[in-house]
N, C-alpha and C. Protein backbone atom coordinates (compact mmCIF):
# COMPACT_ATOMS: atom_id res chain seq x y z
N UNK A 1 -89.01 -184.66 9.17
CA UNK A 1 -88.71 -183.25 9.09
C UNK A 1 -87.62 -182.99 8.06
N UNK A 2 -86.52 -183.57 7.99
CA UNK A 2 -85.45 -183.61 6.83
C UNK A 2 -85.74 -183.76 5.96
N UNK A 3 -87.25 -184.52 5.85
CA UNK A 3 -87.65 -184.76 4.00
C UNK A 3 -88.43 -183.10 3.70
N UNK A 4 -89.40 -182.85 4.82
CA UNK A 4 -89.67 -181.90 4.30
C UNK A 4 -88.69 -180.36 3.60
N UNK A 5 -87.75 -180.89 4.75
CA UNK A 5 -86.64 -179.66 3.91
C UNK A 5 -86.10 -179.46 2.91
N UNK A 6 -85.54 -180.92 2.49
CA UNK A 6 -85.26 -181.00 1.56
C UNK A 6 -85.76 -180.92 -0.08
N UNK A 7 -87.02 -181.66 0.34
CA UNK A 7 -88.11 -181.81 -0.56
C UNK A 7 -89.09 -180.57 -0.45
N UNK A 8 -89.45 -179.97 -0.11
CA UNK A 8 -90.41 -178.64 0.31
C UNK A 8 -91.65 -179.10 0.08
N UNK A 9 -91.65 -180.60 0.57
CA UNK A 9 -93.16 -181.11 0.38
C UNK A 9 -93.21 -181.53 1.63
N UNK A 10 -94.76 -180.96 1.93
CA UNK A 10 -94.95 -181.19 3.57
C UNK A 10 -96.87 -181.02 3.60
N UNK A 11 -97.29 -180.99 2.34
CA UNK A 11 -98.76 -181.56 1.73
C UNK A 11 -99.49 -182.00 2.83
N UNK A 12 -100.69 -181.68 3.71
CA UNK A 12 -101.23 -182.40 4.42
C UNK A 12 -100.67 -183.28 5.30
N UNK A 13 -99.80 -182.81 5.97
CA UNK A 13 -98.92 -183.40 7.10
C UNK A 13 -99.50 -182.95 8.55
N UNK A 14 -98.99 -183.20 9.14
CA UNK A 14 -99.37 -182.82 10.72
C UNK A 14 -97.96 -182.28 11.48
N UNK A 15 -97.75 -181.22 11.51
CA UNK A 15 -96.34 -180.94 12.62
C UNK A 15 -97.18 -180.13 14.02
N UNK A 16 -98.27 -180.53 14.37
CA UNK A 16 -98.68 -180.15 15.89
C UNK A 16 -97.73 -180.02 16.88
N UNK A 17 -97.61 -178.82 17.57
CA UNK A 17 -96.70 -178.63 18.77
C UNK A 17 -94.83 -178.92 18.18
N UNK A 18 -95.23 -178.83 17.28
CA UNK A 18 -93.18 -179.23 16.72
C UNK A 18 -92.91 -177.77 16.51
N UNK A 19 -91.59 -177.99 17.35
CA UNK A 19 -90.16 -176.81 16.87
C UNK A 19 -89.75 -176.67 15.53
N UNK A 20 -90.33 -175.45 14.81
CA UNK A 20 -89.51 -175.64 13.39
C UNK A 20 -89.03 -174.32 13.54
N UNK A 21 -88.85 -173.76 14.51
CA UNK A 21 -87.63 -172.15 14.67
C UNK A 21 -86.52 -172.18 13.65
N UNK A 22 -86.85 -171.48 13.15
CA UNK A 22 -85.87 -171.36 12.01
C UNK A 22 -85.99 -171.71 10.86
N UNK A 23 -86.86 -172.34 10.38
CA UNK A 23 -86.65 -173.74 9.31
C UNK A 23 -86.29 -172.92 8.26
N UNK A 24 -86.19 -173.14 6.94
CA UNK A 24 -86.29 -172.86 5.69
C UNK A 24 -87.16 -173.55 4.77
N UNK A 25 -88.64 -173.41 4.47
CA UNK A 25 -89.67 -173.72 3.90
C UNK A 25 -89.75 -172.90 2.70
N UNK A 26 -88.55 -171.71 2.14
CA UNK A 26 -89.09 -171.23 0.71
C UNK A 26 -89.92 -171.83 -0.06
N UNK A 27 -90.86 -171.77 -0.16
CA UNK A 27 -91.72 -172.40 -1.82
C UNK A 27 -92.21 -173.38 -1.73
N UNK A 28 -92.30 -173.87 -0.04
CA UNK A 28 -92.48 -175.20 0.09
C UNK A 28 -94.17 -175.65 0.14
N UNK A 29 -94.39 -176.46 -0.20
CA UNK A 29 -95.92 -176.79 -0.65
C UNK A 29 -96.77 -177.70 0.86
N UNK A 30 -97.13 -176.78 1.56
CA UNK A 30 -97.92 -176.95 2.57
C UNK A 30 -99.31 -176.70 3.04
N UNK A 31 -100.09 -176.99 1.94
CA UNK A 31 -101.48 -176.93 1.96
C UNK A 31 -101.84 -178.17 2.64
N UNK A 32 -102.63 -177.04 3.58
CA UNK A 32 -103.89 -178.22 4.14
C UNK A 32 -102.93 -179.12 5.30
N UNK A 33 -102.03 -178.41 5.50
CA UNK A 33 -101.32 -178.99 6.75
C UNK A 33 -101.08 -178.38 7.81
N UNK A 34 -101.43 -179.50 8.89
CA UNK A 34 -101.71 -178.50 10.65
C UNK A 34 -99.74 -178.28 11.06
N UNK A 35 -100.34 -176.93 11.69
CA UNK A 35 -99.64 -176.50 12.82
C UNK A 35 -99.84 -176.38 14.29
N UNK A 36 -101.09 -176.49 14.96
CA UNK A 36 -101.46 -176.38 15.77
C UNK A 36 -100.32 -176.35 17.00
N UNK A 37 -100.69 -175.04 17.42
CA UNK A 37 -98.81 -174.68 18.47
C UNK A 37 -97.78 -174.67 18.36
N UNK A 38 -97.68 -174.86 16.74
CA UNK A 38 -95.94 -174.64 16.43
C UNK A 38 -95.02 -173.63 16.49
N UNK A 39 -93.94 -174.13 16.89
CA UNK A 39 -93.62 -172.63 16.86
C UNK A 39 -92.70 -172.63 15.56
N UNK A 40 -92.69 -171.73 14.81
CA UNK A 40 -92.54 -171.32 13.09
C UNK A 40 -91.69 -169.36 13.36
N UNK A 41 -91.26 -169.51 14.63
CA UNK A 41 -90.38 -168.29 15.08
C UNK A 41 -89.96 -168.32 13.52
N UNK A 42 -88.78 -167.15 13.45
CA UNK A 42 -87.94 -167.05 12.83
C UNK A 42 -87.46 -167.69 11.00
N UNK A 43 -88.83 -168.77 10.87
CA UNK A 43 -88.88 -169.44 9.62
C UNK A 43 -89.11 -168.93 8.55
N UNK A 44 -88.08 -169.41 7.46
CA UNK A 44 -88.57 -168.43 6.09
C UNK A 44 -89.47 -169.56 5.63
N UNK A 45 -90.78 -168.78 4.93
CA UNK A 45 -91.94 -169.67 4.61
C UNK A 45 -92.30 -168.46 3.17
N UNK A 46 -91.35 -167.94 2.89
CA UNK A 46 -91.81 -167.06 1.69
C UNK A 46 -92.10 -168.21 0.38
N UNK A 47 -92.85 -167.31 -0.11
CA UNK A 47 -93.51 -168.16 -1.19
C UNK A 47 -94.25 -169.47 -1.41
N UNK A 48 -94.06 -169.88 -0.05
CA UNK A 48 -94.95 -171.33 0.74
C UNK A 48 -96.76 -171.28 0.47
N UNK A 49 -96.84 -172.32 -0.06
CA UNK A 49 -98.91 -172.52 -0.08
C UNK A 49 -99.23 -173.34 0.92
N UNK A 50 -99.41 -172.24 1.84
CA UNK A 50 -100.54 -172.54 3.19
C UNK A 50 -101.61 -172.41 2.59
N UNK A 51 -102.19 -172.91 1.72
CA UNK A 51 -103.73 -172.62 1.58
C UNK A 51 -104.61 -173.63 2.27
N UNK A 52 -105.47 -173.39 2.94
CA UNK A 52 -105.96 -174.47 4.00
C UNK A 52 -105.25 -174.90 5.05
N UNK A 53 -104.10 -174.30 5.36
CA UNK A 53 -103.41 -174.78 6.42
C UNK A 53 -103.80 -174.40 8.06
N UNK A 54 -103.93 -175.43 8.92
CA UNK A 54 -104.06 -174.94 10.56
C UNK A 54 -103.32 -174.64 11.28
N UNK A 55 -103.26 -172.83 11.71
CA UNK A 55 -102.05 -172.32 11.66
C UNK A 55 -102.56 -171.61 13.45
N UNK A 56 -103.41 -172.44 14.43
CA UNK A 56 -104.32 -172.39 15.64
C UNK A 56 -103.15 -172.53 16.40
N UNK A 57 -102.73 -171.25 17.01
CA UNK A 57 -101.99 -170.88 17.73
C UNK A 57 -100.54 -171.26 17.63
N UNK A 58 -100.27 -171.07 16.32
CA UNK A 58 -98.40 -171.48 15.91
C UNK A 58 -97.99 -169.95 16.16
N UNK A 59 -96.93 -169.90 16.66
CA UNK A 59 -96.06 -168.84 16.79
C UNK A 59 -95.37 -168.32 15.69
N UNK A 60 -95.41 -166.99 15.00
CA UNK A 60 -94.79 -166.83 14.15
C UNK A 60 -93.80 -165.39 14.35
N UNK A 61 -93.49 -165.43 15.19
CA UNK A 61 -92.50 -163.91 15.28
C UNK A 61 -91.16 -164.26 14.38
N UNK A 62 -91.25 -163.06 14.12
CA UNK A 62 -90.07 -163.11 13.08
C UNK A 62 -89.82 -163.93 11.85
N UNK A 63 -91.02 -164.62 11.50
CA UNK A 63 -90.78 -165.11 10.46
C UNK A 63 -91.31 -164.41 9.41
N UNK A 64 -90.62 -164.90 7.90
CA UNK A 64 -90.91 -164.30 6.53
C UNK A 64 -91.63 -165.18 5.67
N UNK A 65 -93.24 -164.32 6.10
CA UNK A 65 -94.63 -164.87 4.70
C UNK A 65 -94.73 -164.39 3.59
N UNK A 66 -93.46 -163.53 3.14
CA UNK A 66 -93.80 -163.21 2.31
C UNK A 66 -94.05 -163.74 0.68
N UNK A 67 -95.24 -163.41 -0.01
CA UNK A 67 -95.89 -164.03 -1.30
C UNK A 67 -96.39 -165.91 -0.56
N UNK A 68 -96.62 -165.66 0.35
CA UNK A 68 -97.13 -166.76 1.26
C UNK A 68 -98.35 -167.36 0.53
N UNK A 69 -99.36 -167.84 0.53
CA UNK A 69 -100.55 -167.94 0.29
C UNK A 69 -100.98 -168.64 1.09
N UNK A 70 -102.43 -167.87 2.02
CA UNK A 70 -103.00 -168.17 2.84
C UNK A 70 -104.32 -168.91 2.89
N UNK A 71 -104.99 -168.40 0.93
CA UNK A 71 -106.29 -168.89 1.49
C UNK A 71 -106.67 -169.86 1.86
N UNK A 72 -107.63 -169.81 2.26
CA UNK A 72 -108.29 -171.09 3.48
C UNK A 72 -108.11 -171.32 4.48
N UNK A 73 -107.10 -170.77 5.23
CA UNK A 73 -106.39 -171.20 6.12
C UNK A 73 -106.92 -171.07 7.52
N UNK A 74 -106.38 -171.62 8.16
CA UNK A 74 -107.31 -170.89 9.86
C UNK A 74 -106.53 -170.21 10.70
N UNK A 75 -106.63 -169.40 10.99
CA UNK A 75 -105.80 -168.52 11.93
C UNK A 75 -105.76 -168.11 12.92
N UNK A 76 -106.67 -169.10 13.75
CA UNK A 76 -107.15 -168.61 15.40
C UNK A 76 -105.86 -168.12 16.43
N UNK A 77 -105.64 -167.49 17.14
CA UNK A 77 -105.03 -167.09 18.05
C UNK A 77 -103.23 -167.74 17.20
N UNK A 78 -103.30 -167.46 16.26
CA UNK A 78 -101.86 -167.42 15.66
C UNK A 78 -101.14 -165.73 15.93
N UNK A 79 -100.17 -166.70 16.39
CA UNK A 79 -98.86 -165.46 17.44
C UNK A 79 -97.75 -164.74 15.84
N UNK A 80 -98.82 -164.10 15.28
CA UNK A 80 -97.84 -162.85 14.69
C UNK A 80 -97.49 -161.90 14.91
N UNK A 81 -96.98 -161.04 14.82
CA UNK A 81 -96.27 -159.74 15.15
C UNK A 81 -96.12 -158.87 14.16
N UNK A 82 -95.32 -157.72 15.29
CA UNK A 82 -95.07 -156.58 14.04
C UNK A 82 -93.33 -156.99 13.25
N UNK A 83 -92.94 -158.16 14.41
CA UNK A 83 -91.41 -158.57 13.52
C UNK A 83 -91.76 -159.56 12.20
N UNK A 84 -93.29 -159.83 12.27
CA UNK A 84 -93.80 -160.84 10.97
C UNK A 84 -93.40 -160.27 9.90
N UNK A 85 -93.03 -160.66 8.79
CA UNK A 85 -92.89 -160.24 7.29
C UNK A 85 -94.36 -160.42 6.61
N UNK A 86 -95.26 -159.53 6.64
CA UNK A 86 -96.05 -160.14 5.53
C UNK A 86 -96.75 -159.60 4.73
N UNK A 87 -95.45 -159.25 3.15
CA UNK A 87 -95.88 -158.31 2.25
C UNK A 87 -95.84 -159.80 1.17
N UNK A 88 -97.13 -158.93 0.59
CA UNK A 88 -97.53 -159.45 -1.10
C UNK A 88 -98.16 -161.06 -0.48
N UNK A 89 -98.84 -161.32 0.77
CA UNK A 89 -99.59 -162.13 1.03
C UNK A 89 -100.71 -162.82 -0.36
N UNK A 90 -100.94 -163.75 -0.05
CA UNK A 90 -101.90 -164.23 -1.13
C UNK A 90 -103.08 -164.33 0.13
N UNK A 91 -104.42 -163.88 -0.03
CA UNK A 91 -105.32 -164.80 0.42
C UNK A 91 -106.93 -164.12 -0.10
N UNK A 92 -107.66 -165.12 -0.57
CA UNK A 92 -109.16 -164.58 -0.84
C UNK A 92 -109.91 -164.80 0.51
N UNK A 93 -109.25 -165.75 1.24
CA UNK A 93 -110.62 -165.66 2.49
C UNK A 93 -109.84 -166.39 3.33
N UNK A 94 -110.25 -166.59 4.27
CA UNK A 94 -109.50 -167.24 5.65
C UNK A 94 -110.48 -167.55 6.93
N UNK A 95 -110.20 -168.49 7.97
CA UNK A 95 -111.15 -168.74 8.68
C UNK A 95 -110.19 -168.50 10.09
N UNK A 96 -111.38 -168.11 10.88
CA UNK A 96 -110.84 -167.79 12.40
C UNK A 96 -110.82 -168.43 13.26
N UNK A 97 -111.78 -169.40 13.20
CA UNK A 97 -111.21 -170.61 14.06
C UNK A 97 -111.78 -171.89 13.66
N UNK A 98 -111.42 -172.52 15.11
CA UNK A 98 -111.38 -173.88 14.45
C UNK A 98 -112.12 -174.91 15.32
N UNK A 99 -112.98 -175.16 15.22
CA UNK A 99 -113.74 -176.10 16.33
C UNK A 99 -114.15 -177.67 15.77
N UNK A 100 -113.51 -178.80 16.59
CA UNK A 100 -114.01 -179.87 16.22
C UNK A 100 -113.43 -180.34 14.53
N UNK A 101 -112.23 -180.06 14.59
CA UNK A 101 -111.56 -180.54 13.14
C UNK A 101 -112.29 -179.62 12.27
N UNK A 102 -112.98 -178.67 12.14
CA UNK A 102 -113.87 -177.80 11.44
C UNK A 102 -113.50 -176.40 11.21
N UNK A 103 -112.80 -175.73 10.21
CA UNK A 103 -112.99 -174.01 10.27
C UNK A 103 -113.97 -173.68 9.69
N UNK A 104 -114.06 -172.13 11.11
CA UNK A 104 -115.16 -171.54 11.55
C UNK A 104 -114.84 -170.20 10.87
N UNK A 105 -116.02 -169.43 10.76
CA UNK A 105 -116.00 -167.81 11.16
C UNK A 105 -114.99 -167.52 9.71
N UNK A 106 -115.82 -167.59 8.76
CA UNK A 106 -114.99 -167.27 6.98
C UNK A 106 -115.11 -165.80 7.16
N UNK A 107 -113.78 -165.42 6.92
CA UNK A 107 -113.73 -163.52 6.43
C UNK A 107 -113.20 -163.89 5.17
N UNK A 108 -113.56 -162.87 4.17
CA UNK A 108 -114.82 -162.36 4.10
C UNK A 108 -115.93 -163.49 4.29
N UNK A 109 -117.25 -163.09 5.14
CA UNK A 109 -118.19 -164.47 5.39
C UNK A 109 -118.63 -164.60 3.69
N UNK A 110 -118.65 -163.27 2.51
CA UNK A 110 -119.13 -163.58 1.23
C UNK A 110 -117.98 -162.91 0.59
N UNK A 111 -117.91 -163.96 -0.76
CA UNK A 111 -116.53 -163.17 -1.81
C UNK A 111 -115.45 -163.55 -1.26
N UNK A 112 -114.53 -162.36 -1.88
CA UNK A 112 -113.15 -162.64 -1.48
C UNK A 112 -112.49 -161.15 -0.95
N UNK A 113 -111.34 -161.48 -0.19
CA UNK A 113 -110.34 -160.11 -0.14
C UNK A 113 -109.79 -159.35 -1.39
N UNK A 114 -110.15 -158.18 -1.33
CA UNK A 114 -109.63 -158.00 -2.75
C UNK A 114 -107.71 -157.50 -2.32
N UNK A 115 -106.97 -157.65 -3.80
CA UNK A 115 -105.70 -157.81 -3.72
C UNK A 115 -105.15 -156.71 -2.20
N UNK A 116 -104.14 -157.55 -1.29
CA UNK A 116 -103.68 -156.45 -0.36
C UNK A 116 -104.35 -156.15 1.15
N UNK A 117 -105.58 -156.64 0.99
CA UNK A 117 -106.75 -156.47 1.88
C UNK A 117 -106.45 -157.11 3.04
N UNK A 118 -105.95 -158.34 2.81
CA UNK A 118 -105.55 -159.64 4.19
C UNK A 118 -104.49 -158.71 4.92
N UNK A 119 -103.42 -158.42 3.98
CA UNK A 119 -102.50 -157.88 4.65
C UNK A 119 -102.85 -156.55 5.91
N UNK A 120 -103.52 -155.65 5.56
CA UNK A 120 -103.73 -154.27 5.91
C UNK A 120 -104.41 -155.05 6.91
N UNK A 121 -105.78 -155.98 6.81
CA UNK A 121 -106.41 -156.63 8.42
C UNK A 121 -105.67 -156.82 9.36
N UNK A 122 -104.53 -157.69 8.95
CA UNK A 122 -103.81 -158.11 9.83
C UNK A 122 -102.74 -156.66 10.51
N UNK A 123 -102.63 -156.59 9.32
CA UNK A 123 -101.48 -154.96 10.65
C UNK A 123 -102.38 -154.52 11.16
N UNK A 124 -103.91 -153.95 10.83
CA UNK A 124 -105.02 -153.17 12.05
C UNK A 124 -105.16 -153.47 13.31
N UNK A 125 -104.76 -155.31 13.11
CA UNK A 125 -104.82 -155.71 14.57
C UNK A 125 -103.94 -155.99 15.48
N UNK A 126 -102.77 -155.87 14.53
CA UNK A 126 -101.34 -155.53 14.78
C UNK A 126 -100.90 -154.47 15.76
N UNK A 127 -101.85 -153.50 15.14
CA UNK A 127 -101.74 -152.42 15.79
C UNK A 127 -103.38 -151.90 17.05
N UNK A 128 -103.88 -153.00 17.41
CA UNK A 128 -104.34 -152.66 18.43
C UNK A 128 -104.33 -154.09 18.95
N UNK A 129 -105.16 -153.81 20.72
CA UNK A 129 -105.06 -155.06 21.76
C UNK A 129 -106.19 -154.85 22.48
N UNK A 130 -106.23 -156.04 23.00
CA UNK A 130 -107.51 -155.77 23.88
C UNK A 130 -107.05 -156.26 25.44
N UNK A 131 -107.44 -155.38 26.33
CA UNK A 131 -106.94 -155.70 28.07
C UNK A 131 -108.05 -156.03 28.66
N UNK A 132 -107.66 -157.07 29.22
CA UNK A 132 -108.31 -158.17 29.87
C UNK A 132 -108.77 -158.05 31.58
N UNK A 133 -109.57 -157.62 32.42
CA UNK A 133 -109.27 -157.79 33.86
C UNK A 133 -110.27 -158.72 34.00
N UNK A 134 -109.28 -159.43 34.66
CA UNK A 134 -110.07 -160.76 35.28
C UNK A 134 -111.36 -161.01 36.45
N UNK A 135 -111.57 -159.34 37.11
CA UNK A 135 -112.60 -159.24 38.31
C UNK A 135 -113.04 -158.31 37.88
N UNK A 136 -113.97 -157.81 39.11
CA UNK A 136 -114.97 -156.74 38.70
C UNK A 136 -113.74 -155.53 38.43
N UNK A 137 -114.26 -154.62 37.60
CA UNK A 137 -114.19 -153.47 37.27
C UNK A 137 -114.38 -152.41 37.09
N UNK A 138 -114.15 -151.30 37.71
CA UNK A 138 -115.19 -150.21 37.76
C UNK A 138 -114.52 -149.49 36.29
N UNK A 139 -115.39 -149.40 35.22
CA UNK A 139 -115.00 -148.60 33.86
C UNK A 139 -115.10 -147.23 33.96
N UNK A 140 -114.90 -146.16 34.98
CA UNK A 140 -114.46 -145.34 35.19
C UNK A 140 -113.26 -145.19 35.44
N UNK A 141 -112.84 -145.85 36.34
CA UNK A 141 -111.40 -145.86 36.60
C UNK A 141 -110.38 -146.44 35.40
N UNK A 142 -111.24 -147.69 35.11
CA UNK A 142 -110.57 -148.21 33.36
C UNK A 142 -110.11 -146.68 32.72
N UNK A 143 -111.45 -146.49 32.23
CA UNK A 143 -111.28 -145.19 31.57
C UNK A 143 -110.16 -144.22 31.70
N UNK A 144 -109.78 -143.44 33.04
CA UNK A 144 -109.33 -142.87 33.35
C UNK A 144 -108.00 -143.23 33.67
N UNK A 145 -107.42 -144.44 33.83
CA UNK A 145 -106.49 -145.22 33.47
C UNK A 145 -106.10 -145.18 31.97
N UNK A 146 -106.49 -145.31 31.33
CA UNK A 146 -106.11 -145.94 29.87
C UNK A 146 -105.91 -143.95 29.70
N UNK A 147 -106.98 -143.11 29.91
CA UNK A 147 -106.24 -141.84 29.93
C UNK A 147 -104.90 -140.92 30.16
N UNK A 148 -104.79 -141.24 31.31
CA UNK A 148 -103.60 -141.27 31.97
C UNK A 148 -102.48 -141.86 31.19
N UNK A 149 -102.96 -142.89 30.85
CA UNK A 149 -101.47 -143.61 29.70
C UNK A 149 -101.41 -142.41 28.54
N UNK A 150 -102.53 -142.60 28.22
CA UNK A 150 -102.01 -141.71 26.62
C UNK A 150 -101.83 -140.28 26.95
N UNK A 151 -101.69 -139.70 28.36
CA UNK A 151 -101.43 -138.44 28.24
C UNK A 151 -99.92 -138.38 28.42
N UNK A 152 -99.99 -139.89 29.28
CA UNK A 152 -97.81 -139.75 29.96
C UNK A 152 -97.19 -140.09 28.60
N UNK A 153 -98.01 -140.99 27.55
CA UNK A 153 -96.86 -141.20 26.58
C UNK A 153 -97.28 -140.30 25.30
N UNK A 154 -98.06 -139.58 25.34
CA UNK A 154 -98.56 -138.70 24.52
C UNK A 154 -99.08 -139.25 22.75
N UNK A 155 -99.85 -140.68 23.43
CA UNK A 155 -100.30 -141.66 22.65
C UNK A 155 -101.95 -141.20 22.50
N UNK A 156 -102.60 -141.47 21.12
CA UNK A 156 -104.15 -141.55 21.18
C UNK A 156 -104.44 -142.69 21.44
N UNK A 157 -105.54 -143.30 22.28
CA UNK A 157 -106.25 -144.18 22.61
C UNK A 157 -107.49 -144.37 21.73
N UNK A 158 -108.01 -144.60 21.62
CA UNK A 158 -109.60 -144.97 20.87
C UNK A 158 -110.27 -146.34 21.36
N UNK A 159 -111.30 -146.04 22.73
CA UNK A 159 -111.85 -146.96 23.02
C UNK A 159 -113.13 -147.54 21.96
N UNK A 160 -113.04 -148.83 21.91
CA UNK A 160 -113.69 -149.27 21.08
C UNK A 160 -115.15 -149.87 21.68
N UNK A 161 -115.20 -150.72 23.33
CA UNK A 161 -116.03 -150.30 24.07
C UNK A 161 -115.74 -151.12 25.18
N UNK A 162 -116.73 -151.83 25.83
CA UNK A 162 -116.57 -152.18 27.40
C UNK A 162 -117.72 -153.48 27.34
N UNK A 163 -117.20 -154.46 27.44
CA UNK A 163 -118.62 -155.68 27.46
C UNK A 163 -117.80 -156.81 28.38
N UNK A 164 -118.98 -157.76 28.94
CA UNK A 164 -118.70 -158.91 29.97
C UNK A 164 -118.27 -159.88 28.95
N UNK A 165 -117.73 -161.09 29.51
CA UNK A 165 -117.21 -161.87 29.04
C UNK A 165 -117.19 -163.29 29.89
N UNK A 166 -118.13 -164.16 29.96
CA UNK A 166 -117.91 -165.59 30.82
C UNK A 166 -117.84 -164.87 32.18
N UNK A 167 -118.19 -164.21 32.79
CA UNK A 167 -118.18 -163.22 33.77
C UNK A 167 -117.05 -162.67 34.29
N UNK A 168 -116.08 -162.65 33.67
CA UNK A 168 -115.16 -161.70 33.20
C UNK A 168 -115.49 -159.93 32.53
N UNK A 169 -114.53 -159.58 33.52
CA UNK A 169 -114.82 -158.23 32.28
C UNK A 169 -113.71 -157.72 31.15
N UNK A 170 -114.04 -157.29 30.40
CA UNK A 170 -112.77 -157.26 29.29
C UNK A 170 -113.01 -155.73 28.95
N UNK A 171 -111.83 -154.90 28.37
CA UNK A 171 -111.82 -153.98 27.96
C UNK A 171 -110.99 -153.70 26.94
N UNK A 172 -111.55 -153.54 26.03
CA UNK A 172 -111.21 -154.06 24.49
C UNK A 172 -110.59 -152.52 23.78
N UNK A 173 -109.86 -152.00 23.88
CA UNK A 173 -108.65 -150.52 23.29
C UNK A 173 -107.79 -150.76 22.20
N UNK A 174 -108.12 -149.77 21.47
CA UNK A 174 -107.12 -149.38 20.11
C UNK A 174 -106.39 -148.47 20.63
N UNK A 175 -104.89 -148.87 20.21
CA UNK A 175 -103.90 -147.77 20.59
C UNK A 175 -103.17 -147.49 19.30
């Protein structure tokens, strides 16, 4: 870990499940290297080439991507936020997950993002969530629930819709 700091070479490495809260990675050259569960809180990673990097559920609150470069990268259930920094992103395409040492699910599936595009995805989803109930559900009452919220906080809702899930039901809302 000290070499990588020092050196900002960290090339196809593996830091799975490692604490790097905080680090300082400016500019540091990290393509094609896993994160899988890291937590990358608070880390400056501006100007860093994640391109191809496995970034499957690393935590990133509060850290700064900015002029980051993403493409290739995989980004399944990676913990960003709205405390994320991430202006002037680099990325033409990116993958969503990751199955069997393999990324899956290419956005764009054809071409590339054009300049700015990654960024704006990611705040859309930034800015919505999806609620989960674990048993049956009557989607009336959902409904009329999720109503009720946006009238007490004088929020718009925009349901997006209502589908099963592993026999789960999920209820999937833009707020």
């Amino acid at each position: 870990m000290r070499q990588l700091v020092i050196t900002g070479q960290g090339r196809d490495r593996n830091f799975d499940n490692r604490n790097l809260e905080g680090v300082n990675l400016l500019g540091a050259n990290l393509a094609e290297t896993r994160f899988i569960g890291a937590n990358l809180c608070k880390a400056n990673l501006q100007q860093a080439d994640l391109s191809g990097a496995i970034l499957v559920r690393s935590q990133l609150e509060l850290a700064n991507l900015t002029g980051v470069n993403l493409t290739g990268a995989c980004i399944e259930n990676w913990g960003v936020t709205k405390t994320t920094k991430l202006d002037g992103i680099i990325c033409k395409h990116i993958f969503l997950s990751f199955v069997n040492e393999d990324k899956r699910n290419r956005l764009p599936s054809e071409g590339e993002f054009p300049e700015g595009e990654f960024t704006q995805f990611v705040k859309s989803i930034l800015d919505s969530f999806d609620l989960f109930q674990n048993r049956e559900l009557n989607p009336k009452a959902a409904i009329s629930t999720l109503q009720g919220l946006a009238d007490k906080y004088q929020e718009i809702i925009e349901i997006l819709g209502l589908e099963n899930r592993d026999n789960n039901t999920a209820v999937p809302a833009v707020l």
